[in-house]
PDB file of N, CA and C in Angstrom:
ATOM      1  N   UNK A   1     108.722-105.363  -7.287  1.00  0.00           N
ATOM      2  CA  UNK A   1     107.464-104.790  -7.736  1.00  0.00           C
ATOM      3  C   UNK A   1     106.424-105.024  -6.636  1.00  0.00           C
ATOM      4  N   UNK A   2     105.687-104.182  -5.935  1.00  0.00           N
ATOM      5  CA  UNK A   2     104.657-104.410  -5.071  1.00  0.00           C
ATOM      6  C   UNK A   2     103.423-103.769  -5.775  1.00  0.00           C
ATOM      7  N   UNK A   3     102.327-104.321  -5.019  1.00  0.00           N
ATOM      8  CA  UNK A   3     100.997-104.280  -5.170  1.00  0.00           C
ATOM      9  C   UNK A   3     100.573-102.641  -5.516  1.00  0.00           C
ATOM     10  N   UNK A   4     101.178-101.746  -5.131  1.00  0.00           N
ATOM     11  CA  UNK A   4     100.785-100.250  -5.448  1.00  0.00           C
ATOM     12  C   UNK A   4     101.096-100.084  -6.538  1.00  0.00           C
ATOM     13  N   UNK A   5     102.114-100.391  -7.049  1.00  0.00           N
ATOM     14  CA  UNK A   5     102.493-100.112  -8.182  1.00  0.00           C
ATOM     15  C   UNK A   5     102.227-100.731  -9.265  1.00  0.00           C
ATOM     16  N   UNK A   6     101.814-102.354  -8.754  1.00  0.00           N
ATOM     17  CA  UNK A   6     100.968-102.775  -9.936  1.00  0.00           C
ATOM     18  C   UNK A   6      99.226-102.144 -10.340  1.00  0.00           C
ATOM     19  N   UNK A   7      98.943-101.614  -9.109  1.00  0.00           N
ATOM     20  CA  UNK A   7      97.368-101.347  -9.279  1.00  0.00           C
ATOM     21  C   UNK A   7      97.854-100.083  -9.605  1.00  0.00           C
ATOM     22  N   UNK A   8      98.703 -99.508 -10.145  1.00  0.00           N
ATOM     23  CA  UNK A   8      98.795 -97.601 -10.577  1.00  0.00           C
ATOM     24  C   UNK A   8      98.850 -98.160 -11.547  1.00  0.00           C
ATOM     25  N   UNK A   9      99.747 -98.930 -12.216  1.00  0.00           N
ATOM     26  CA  UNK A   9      99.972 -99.349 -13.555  1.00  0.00           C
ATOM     27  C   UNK A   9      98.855 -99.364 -14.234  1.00  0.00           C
ATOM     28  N   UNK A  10      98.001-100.421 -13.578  1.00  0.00           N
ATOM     29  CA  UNK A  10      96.774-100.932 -13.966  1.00  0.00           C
ATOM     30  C   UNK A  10      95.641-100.064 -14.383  1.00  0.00           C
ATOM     31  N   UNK A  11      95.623 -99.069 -12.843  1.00  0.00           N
ATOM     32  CA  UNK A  11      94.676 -97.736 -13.311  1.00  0.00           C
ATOM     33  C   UNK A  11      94.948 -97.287 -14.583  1.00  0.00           C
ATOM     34  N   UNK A  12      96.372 -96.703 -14.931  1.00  0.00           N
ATOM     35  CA  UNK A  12      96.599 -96.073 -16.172  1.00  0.00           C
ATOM     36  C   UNK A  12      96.505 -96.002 -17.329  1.00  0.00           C
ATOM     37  N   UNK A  13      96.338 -98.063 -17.367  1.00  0.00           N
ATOM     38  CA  UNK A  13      96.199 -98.534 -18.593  1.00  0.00           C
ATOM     39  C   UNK A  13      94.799 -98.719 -19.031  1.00  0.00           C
ATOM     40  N   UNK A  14      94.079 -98.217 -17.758  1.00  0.00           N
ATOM     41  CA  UNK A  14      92.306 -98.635 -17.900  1.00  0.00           C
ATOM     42  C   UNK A  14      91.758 -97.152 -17.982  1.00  0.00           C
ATOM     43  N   UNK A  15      92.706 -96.309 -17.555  1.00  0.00           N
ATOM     44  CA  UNK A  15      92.104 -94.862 -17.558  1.00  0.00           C
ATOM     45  C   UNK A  15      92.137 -94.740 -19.038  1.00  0.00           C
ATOM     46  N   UNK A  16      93.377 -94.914 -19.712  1.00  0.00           N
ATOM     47  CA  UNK A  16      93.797 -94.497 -21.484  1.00  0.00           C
ATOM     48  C   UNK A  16      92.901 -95.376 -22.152  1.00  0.00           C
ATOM     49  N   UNK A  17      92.380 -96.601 -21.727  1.00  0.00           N
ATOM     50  CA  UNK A  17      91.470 -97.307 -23.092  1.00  0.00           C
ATOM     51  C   UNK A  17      90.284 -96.744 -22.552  1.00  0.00           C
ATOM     52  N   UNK A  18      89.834 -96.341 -21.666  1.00  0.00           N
ATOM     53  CA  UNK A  18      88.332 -95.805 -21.488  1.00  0.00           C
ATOM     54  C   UNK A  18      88.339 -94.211 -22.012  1.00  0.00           C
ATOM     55  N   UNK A  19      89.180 -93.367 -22.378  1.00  0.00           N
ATOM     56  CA  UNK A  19      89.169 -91.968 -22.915  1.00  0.00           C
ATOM     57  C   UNK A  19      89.277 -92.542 -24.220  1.00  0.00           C
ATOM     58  N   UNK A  20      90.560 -93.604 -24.494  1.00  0.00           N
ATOM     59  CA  UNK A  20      90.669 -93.681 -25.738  1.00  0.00           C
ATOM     60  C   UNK A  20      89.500 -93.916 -26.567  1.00  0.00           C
ATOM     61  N   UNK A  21      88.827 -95.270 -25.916  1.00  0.00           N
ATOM     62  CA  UNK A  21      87.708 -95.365 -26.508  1.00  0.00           C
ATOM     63  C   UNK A  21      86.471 -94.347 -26.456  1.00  0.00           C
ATOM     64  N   UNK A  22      86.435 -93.704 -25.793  1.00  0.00           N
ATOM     65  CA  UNK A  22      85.744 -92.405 -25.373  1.00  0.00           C
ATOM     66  C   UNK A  22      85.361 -91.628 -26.668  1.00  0.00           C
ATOM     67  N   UNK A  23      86.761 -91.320 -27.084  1.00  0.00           N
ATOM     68  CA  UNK A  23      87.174 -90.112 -27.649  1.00  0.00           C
ATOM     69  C   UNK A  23      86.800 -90.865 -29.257  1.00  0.00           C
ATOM     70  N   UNK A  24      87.269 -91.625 -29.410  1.00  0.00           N
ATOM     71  CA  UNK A  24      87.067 -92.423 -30.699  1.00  0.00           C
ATOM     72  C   UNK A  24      85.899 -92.809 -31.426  1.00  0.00           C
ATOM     73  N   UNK A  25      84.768 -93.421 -30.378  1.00  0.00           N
ATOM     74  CA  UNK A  25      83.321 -93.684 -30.310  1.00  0.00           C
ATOM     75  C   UNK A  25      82.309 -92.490 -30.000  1.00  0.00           C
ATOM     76  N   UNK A  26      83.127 -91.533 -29.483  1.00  0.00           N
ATOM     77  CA  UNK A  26      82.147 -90.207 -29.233  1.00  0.00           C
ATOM     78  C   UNK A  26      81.327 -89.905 -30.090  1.00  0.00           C
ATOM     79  N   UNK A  27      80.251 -89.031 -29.585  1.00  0.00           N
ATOM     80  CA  UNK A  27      79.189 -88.653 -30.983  1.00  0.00           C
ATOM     81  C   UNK A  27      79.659 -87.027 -30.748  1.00  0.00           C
ATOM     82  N   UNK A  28      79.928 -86.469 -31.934  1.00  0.00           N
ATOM     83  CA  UNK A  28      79.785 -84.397 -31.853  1.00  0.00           C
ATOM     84  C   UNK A  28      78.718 -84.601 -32.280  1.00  0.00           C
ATOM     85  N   UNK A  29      78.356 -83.349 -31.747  1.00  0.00           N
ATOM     86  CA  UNK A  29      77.153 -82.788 -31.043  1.00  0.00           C
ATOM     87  C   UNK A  29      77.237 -81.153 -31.462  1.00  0.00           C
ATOM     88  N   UNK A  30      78.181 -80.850 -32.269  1.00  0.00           N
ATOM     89  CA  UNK A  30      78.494 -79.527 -32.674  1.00  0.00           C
ATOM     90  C   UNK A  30      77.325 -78.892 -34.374  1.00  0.00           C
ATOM     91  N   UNK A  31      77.049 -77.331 -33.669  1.00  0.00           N
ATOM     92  CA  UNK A  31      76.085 -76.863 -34.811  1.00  0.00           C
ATOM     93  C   UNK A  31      76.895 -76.748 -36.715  1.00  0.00           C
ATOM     94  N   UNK A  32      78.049 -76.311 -36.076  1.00  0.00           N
ATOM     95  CA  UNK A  32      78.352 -75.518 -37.103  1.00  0.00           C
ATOM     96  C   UNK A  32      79.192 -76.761 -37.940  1.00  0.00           C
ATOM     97  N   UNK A  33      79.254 -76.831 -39.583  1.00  0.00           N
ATOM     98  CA  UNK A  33      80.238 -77.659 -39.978  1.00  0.00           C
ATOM     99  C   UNK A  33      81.649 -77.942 -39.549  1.00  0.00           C
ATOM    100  N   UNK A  34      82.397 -76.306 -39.558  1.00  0.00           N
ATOM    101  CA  UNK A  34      83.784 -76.191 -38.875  1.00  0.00           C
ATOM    102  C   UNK A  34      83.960 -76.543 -37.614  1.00  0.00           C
ATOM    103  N   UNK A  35      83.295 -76.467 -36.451  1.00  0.00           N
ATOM    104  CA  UNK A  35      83.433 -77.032 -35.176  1.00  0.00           C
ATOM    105  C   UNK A  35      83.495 -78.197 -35.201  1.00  0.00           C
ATOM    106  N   UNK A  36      82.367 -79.324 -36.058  1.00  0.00           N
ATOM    107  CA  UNK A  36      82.397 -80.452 -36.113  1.00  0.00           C
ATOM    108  C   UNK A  36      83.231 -81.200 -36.785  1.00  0.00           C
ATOM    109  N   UNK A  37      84.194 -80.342 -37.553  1.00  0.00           N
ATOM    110  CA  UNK A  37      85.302 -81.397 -38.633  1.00  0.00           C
ATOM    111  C   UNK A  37      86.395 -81.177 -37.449  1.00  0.00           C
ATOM    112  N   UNK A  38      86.882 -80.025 -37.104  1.00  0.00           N
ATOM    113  CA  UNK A  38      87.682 -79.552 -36.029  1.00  0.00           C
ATOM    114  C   UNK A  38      87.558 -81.359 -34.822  1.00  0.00           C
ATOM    115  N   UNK A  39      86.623 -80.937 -34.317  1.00  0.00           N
ATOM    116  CA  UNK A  39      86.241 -82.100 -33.332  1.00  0.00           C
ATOM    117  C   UNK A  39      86.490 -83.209 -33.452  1.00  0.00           C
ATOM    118  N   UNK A  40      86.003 -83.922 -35.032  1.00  0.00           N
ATOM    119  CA  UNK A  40      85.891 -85.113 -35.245  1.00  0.00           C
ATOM    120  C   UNK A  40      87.353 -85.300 -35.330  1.00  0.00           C
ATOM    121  N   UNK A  41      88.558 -84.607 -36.237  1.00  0.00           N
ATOM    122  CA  UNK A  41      89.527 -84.674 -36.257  1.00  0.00           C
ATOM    123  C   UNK A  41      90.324 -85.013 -34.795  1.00  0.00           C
ATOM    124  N   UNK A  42      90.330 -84.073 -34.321  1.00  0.00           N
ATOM    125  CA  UNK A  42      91.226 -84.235 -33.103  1.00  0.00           C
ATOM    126  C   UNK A  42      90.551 -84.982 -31.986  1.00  0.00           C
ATOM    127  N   UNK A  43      89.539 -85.267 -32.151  1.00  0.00           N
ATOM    128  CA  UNK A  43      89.106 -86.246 -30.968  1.00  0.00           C
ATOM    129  C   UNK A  43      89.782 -87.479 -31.601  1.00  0.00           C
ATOM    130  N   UNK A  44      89.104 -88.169 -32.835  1.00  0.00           N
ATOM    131  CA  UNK A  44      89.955 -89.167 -33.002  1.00  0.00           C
ATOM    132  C   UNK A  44      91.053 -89.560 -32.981  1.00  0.00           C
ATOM    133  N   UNK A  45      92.250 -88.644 -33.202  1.00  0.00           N
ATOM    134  CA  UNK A  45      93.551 -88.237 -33.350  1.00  0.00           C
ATOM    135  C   UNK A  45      93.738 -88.661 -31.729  1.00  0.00           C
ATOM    136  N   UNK A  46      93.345 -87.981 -31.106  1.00  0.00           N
ATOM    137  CA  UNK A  46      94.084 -88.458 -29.543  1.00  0.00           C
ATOM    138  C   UNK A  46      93.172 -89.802 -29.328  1.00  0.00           C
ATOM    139  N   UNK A  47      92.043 -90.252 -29.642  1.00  0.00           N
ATOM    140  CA  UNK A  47      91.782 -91.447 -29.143  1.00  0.00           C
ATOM    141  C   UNK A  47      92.820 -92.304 -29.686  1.00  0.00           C
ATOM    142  N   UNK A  48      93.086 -92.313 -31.186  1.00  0.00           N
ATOM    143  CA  UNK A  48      94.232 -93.230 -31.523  1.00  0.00           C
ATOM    144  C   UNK A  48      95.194 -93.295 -30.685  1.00  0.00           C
ATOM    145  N   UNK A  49      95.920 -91.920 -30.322  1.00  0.00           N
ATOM    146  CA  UNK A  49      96.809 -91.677 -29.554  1.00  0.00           C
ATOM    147  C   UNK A  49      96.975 -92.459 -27.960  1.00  0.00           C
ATOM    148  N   UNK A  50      96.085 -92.134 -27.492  1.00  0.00           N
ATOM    149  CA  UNK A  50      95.846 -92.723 -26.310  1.00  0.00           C
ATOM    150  C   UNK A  50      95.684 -94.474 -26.379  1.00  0.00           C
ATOM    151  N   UNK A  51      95.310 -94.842 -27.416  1.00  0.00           N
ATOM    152  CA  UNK A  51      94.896 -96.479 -27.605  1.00  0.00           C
ATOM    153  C   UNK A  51      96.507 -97.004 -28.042  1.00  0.00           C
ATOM    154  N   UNK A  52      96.954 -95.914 -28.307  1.00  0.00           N
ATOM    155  CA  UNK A  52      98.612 -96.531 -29.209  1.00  0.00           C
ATOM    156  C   UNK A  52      99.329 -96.567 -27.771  1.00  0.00           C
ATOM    157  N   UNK A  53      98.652 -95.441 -26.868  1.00  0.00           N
ATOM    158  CA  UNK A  53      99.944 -95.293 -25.800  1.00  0.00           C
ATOM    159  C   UNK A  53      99.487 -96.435 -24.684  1.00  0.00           C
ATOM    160  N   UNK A  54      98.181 -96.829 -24.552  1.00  0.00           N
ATOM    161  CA  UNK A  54      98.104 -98.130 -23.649  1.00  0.00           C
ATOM    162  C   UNK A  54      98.527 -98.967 -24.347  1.00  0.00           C
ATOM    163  N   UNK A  55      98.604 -99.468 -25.525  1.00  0.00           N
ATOM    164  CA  UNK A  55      99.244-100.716 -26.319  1.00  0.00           C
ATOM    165  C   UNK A  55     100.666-101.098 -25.969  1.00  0.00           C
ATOM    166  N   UNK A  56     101.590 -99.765 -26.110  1.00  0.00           N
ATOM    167  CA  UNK A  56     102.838 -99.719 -25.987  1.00  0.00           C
ATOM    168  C   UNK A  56     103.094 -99.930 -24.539  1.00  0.00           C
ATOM    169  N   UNK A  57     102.637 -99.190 -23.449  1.00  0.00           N
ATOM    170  CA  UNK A  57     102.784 -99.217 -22.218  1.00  0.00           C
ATOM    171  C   UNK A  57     102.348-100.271 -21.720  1.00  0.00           C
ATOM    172  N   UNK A  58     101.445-101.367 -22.226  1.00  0.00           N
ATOM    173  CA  UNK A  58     100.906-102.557 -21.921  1.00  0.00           C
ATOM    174  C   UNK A  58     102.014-103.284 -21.995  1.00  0.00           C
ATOM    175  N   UNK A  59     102.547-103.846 -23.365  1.00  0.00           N
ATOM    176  CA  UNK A  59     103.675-104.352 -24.144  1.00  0.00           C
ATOM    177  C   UNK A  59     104.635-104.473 -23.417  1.00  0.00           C
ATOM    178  N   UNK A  60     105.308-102.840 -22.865  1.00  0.00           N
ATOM    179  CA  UNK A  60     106.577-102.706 -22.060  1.00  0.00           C
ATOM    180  C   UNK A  60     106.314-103.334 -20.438  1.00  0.00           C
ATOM    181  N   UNK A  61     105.035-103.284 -19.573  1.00  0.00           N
ATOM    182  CA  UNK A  61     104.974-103.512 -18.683  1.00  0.00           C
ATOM    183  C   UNK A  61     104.087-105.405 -18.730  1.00  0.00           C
ATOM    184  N   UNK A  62     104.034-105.804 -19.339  1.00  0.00           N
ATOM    185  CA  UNK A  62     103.854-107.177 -19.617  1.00  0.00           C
ATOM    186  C   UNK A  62     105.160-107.945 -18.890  1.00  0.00           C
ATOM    187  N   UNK A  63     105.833-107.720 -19.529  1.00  0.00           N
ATOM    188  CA  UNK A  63     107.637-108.197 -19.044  1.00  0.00           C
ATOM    189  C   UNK A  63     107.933-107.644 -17.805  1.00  0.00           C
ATOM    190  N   UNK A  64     107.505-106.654 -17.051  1.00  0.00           N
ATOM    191  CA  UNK A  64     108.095-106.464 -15.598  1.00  0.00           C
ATOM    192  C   UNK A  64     107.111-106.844 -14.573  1.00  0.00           C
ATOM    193  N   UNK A  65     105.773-106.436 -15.221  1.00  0.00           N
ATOM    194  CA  UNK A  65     104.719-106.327 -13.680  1.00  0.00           C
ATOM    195  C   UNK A  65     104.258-107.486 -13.587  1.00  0.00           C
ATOM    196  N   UNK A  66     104.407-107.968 -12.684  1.00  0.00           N
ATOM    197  CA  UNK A  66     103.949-109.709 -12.187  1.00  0.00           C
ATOM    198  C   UNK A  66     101.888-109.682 -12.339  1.00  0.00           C
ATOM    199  N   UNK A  67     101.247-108.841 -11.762  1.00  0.00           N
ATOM    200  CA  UNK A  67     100.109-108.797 -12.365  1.00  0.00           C
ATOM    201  C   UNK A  67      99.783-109.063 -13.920  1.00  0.00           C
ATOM    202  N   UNK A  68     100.309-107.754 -14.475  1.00  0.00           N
ATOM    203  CA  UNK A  68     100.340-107.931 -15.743  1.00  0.00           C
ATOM    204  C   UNK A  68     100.634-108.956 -16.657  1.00  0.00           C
ATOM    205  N   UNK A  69     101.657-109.674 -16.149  1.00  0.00           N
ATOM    206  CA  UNK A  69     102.166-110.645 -17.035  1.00  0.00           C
ATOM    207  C   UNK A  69     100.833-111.769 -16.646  1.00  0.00           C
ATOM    208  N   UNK A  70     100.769-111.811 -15.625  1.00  0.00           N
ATOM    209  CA  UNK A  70      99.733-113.224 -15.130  1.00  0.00           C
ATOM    210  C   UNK A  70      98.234-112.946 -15.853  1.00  0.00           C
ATOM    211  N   UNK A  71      97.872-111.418 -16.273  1.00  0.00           N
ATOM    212  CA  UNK A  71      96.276-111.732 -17.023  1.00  0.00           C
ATOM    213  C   UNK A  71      97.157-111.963 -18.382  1.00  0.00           C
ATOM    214  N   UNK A  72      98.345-111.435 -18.825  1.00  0.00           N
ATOM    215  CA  UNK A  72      98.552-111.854 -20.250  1.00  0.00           C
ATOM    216  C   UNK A  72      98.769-112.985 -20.067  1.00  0.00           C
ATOM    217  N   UNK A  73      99.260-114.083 -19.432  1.00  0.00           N
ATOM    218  CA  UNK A  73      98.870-115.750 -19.579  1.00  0.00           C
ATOM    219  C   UNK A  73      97.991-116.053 -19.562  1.00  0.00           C
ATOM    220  N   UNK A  74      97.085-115.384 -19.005  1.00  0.00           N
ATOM    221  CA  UNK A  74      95.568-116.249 -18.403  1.00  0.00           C
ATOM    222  C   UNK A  74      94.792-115.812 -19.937  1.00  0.00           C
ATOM    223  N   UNK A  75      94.736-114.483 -20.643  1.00  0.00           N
ATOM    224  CA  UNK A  75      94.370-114.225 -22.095  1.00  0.00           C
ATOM    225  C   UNK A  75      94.767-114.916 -22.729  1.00  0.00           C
ATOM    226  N   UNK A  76      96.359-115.121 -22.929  1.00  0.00           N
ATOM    227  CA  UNK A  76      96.648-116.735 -24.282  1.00  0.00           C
ATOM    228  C   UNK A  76      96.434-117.738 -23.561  1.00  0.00           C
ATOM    229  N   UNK A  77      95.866-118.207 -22.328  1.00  0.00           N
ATOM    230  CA  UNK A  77      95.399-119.597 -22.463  1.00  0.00           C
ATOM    231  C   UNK A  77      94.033-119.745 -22.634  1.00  0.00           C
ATOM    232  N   UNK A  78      93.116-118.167 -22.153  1.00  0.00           N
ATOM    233  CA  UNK A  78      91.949-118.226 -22.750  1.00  0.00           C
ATOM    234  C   UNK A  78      91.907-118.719 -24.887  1.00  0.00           C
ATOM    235  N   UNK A  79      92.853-117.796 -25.289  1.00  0.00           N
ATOM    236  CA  UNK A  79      93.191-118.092 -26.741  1.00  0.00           C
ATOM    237  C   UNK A  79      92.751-119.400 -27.048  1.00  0.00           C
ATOM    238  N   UNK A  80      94.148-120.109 -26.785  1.00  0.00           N
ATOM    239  CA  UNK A  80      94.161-121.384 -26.871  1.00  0.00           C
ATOM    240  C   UNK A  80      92.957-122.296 -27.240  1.00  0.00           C
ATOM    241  N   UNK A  81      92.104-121.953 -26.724  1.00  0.00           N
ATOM    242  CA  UNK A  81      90.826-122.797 -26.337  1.00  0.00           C
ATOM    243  C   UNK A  81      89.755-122.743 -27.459  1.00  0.00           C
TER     244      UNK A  81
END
């Protein structure tokens, strides 16, 4: 595992919680009732989506990427405390 590939990882997982949360916390801004149920629906729908898919992709790459694994120690020993 080298350093490029841990910082792509990394991007990916910071790109999906910043849309995720994006998309989730967003305000519509839409006139009509139907645009705005439309919106609210599927924005949230993929923010979940996106928050489920960094969770999982976090999870799976915890166990390989030497970065990764080292802030998830350094988080449960923050825990700990």
């Amino acid at each position: 595992m080298n350093k490029t590939e841990s910082l792509i990882r990394i991007a990916i997982l910071l790109t999906l919680a910043i849309v995720g949360f994006g998309l989730v916390f967003g305000e519509e801004q839409d006139e009509s009732l139907w645009d705005f149920t439309l919106h609210v629906i599927f924005d949230k729908a993929f923010g979940v989506g996106y928050l489920y898919l960094m969770g999982k992709l976090y999870s799976r790459w915890c166990k390989t990427d030497k970065w990764i694994a080292r802030f998830e120690a350094w988080n449960a020993k923050g825990l700990e405390k």
